[in-house]
C-alpha atoms as a PDB file:
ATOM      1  CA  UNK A   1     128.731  82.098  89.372  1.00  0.00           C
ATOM      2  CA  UNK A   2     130.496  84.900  88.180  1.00  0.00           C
ATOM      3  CA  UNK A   3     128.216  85.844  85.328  1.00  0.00           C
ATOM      4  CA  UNK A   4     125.452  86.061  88.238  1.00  0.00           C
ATOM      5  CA  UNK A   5     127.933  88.078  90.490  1.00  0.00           C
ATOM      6  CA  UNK A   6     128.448  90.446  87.813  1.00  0.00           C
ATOM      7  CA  UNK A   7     125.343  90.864  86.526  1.00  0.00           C
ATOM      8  CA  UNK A   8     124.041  91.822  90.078  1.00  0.00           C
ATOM      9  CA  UNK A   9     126.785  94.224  90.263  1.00  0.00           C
ATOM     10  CA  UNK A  10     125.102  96.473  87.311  1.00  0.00           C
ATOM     11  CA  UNK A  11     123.704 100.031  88.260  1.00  0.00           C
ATOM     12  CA  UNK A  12     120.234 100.777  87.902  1.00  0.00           C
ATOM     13  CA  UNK A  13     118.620 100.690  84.381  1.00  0.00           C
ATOM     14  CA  UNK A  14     115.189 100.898  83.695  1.00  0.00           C
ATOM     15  CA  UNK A  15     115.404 100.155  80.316  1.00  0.00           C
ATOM     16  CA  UNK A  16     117.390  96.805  81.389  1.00  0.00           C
ATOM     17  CA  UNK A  17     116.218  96.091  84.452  1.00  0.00           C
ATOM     18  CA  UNK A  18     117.717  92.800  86.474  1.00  0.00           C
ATOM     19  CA  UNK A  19     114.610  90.619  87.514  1.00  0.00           C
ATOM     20  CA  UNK A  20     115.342  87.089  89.823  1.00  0.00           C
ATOM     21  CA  UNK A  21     112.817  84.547  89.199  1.00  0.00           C
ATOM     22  CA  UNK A  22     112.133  81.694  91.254  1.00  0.00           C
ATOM     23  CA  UNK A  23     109.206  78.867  91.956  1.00  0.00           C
ATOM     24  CA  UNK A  24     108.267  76.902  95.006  1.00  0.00           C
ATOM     25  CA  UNK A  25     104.895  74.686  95.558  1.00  0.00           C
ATOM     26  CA  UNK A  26     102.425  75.236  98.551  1.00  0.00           C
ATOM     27  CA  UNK A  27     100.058  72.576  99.904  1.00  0.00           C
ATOM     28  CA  UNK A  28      95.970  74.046 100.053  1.00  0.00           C
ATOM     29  CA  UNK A  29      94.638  73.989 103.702  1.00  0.00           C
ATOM     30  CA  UNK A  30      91.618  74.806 104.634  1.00  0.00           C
ATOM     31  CA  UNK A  31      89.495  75.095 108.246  1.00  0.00           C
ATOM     32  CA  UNK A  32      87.703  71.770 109.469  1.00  0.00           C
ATOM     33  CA  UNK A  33      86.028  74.190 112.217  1.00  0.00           C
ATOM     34  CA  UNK A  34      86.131  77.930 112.284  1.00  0.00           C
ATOM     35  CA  UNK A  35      88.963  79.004 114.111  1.00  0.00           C
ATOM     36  CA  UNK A  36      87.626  81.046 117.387  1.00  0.00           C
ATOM     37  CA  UNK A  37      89.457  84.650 118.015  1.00  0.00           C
ATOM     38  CA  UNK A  38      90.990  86.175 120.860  1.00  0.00           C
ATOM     39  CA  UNK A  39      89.806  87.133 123.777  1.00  0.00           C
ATOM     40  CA  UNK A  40      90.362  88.578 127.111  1.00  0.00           C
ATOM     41  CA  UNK A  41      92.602  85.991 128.742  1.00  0.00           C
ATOM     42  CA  UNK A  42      91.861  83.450 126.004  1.00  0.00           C
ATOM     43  CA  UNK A  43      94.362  83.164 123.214  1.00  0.00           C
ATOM     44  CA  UNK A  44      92.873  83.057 119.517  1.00  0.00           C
ATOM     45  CA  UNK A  45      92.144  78.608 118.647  1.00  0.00           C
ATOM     46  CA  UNK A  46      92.558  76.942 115.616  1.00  0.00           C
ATOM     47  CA  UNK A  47      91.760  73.367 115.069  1.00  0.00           C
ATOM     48  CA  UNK A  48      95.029  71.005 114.495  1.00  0.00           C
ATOM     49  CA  UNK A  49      92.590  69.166 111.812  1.00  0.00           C
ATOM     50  CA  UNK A  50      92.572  70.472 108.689  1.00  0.00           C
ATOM     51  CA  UNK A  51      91.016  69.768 105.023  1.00  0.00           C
ATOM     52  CA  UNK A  52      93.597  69.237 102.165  1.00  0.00           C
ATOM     53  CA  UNK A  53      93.090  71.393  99.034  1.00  0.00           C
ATOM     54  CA  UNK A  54      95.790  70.140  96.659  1.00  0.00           C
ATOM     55  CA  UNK A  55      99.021  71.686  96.147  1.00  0.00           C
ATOM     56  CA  UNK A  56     100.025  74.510  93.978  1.00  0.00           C
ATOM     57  CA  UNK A  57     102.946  76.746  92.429  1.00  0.00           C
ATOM     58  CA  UNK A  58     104.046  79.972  93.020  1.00  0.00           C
ATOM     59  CA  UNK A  59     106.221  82.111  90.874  1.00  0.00           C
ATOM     60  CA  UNK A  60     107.795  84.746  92.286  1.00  0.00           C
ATOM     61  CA  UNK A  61     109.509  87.865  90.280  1.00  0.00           C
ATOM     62  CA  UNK A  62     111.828  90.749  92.139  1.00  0.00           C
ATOM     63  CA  UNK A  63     113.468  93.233  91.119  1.00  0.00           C
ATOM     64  CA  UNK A  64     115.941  94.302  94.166  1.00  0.00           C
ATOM     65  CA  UNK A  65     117.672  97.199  92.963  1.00  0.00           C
ATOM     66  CA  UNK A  66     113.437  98.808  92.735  1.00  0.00           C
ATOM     67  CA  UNK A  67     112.139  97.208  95.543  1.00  0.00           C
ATOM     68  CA  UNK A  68     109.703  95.703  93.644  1.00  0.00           C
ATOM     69  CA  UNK A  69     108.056  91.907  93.441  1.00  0.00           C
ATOM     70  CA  UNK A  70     105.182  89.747  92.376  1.00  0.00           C
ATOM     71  CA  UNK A  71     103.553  86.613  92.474  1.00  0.00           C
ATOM     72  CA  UNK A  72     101.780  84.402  90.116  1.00  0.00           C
ATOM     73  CA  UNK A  73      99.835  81.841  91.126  1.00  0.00           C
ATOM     74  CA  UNK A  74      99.518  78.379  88.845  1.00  0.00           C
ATOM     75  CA  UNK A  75      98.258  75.009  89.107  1.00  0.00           C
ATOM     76  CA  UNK A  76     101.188  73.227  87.815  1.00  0.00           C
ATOM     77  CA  UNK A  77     105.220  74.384  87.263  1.00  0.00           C
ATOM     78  CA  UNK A  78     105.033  72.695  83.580  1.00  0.00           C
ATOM     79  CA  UNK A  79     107.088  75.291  80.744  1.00  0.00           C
ATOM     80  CA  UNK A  80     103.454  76.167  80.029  1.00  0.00           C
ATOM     81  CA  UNK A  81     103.397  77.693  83.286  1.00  0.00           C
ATOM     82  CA  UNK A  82     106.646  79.373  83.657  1.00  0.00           C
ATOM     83  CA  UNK A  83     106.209  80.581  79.857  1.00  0.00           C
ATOM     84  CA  UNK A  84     103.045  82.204  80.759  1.00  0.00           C
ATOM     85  CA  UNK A  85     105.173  83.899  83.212  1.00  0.00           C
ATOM     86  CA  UNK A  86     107.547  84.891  81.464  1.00  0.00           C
ATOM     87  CA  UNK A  87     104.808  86.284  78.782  1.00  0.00           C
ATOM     88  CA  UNK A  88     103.474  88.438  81.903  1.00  0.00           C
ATOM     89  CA  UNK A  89     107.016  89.951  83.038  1.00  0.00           C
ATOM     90  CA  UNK A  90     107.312  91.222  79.397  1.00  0.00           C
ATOM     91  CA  UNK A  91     103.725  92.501  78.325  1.00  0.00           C
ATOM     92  CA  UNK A  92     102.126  93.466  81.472  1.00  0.00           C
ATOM     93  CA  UNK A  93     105.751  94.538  84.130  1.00  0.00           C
ATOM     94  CA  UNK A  94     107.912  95.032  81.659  1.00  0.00           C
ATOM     95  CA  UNK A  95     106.251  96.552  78.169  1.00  0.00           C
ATOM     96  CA  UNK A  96     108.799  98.959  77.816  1.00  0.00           C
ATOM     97  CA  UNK A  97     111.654  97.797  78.998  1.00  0.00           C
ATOM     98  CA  UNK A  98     114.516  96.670  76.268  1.00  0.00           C
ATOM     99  CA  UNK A  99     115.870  93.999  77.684  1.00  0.00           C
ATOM    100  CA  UNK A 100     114.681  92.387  80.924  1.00  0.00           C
ATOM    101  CA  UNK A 101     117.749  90.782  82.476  1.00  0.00           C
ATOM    102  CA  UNK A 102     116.153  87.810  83.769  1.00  0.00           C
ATOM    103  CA  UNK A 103     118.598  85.546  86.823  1.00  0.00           C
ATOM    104  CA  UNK A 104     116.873  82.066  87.382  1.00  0.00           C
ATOM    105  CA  UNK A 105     118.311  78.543  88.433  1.00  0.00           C
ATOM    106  CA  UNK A 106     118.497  75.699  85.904  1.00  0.00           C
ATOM    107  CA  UNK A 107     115.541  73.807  86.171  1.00  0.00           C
ATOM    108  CA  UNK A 108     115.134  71.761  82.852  1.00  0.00           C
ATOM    109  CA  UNK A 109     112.502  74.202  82.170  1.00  0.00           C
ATOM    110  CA  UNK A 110     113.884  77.700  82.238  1.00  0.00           C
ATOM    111  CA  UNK A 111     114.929  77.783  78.781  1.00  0.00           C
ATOM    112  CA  UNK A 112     113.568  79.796  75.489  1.00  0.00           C
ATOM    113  CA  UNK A 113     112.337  76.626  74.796  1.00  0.00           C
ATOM    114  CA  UNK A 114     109.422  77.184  76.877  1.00  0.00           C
ATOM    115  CA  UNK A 115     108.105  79.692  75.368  1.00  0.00           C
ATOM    116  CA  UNK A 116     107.638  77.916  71.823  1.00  0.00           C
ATOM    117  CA  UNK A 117     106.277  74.988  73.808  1.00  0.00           C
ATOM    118  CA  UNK A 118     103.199  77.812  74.900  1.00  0.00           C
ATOM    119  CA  UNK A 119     103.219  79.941  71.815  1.00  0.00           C
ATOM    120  CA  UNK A 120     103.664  80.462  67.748  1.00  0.00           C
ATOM    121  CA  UNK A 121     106.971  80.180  66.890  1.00  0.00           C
ATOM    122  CA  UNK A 122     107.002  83.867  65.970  1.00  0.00           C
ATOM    123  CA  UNK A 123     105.195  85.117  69.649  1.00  0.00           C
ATOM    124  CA  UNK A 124     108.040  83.072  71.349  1.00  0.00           C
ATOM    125  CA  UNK A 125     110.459  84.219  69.382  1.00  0.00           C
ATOM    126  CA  UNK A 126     109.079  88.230  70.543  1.00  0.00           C
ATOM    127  CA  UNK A 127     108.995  87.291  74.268  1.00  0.00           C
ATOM    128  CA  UNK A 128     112.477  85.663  73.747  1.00  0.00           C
ATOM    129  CA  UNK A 129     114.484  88.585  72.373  1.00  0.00           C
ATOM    130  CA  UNK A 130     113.196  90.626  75.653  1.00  0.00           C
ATOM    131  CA  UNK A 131     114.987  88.190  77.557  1.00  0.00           C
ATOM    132  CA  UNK A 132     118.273  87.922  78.475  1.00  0.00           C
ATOM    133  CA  UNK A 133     119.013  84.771  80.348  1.00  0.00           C
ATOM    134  CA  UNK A 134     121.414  84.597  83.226  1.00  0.00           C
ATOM    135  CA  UNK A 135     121.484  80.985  85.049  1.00  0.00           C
ATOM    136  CA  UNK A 136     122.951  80.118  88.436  1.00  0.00           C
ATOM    137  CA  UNK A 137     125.208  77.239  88.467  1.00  0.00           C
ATOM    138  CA  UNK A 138     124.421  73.711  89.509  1.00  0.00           C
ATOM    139  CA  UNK A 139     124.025  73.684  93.599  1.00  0.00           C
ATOM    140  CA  UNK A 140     124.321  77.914  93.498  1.00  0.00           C
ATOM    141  CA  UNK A 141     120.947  78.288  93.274  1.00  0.00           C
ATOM    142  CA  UNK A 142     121.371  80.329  96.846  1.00  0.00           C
ATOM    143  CA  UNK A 143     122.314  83.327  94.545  1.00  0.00           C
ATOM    144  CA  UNK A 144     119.242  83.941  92.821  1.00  0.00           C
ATOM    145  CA  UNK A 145     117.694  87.077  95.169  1.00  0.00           C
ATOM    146  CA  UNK A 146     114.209  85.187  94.505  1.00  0.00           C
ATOM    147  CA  UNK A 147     115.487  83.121  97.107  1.00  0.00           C
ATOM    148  CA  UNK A 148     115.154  85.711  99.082  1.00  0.00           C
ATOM    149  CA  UNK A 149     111.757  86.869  98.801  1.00  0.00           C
ATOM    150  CA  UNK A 150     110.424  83.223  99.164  1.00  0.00           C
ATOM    151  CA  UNK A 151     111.865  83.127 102.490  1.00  0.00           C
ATOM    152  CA  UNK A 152     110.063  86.373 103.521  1.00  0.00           C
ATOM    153  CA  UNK A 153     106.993  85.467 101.248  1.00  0.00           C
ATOM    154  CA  UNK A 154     106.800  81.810 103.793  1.00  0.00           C
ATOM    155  CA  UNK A 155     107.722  83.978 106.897  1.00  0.00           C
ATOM    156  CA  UNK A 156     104.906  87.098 106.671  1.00  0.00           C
ATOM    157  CA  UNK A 157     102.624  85.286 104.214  1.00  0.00           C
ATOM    158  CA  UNK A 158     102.007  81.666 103.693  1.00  0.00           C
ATOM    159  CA  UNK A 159     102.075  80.318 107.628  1.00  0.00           C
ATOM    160  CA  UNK A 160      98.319  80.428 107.346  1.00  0.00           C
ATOM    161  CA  UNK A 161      95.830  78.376 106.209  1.00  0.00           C
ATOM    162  CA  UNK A 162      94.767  79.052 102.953  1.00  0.00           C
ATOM    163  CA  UNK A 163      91.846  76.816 101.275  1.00  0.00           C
ATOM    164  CA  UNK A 164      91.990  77.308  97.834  1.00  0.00           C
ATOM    165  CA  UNK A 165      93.740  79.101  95.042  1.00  0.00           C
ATOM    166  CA  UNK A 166      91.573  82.295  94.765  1.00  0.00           C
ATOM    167  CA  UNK A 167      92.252  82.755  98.686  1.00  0.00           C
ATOM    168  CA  UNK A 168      96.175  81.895  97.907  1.00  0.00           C
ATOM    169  CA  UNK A 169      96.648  84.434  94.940  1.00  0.00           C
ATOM    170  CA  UNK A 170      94.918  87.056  97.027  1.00  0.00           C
ATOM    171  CA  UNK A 171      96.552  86.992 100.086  1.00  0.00           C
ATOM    172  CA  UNK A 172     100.263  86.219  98.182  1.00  0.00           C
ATOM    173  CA  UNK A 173      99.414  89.478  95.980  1.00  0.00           C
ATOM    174  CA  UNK A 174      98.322  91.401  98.947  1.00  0.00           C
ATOM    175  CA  UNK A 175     101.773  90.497 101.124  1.00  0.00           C
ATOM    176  CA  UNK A 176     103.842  92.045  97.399  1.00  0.00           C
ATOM    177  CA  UNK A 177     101.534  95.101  97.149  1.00  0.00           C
ATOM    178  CA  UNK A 178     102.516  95.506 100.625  1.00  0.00           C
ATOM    179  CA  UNK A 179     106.084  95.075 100.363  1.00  0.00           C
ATOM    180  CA  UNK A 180     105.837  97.241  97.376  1.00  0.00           C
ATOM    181  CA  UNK A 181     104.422 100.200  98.587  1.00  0.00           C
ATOM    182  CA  UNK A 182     107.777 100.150 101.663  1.00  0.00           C
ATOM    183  CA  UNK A 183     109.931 100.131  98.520  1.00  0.00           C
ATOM    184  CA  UNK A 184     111.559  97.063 100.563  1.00  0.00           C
ATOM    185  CA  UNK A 185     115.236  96.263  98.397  1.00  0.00           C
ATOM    186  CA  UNK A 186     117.490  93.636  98.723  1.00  0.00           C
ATOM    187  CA  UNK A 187     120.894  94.733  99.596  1.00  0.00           C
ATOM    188  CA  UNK A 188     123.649  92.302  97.896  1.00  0.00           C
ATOM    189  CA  UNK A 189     126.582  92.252  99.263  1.00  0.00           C
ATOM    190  CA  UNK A 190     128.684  89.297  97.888  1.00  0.00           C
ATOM    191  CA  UNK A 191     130.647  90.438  95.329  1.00  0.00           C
ATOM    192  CA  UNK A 192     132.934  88.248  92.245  1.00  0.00           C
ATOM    193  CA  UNK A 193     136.329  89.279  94.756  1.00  0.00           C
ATOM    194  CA  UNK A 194     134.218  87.579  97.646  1.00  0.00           C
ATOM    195  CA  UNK A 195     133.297  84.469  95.455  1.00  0.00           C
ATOM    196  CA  UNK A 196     137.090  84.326  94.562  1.00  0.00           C
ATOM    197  CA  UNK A 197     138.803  84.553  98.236  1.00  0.00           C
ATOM    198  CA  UNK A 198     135.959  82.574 100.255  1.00  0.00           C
ATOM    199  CA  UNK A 199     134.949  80.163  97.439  1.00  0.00           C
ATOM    200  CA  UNK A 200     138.266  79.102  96.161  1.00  0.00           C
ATOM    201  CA  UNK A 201     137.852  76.041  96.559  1.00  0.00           C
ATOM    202  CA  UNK A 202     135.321  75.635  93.850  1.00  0.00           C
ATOM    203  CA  UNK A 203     137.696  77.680  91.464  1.00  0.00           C
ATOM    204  CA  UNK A 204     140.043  74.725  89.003  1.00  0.00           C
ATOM    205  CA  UNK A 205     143.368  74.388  90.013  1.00  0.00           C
ATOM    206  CA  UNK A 206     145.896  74.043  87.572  1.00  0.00           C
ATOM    207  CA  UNK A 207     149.484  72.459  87.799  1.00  0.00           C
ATOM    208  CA  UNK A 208     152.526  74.691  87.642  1.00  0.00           C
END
């Protein structure tokens, strides 16, 4: 916890900057019946049958201290996936960045080892030394940031229906290009002295 706490407490450094990853799955829902708008006196209608489209994953990438976030789309949350993802943060976010400081929970996945299950041993090895790992502990997860944007991402984003994955990725990269352009930051404010006066409890005791 503290290695998380700590690493959220660095300044700003574009050549290092602190990216929170995190992953949820959606279900695919698409109209039975065209929904009918609004109109004068008549509140817009949508049918309470819908057509199941499968279920996908969404990655989701911030960077607080920028205001910045994205969204990648995928079929699956294999380490295919999340090292495809990881491949994008470096070459297409990231290119020149030196390190990317990269806080994510510990799903059996989120390792190095990911990325030589996608690529050569010698591409892996080039996407891992512009990582630098920092996990949350078991049942922390709340202190990824990611976390955060997921919760906005379901609230302004992903309460409608969306059919398919084409209509998913563009109305997920829409609500980020959105977000982006307000420069909206997270503001953390729980610091390591916090974690040791309210969360004591989780600290090991030690006889006199």
């Amino acid at each position: 916890m503290e290695d998380v706490l700590a690493v959220y407490a660095r300044p700003f450094d574009p050549a290092r900057p602190v990216v929170c990853l995190d992953e949820t799955s959606r279900q695919l829902l698409g109209e039975v019946r065209p929904p009918l708008p609004a109109a004068p006196g008549r509140p817009a209608r949508h049918d309470p049958e819908y057509a199941r489209g499968g279920v996908v994953n969404l990655f989701v990438a911030t960077e607080p201290l920028r205001g910045w976030r994205t969204v990648l789309v995928s079929d699956q949350r294999t380490r295919l996936d999340l090292a495809r993802c990881m491949a994008e943060l470096v070459d297409v976010h990231y290119p020149a960045a030196e390190k990317i400081v990269l806080v994510l929970d510990q799903l059996n996945t989120h390792s190095p080892a990911s990325l030589y299950a996608a690529f050569s041993p010698a591409e892996a090895k080039r996407l891992a030394d512009k990582l630098e790992l920092h996990h949350t502990p078991k049942h922390g997860s709340w202190l990824n940031m990611a976390e955060l944007e997921l919760s906005v991402l379901e609230r302004q984003c992903l309460r409608q229906r969306l059919p398919d994955r084409d209509a998913m990725t563009a109305a997920t990269r829409a609500w980020a290009e959105r977000r982006n352009a307000s420069v909206q930051r997270i503001d953390w404010q729980f610091t390591t002295a916090d974690a040791r006066t309210k969360l004591r409890r989780l600290y090991p005791a030690f006889a006199g």
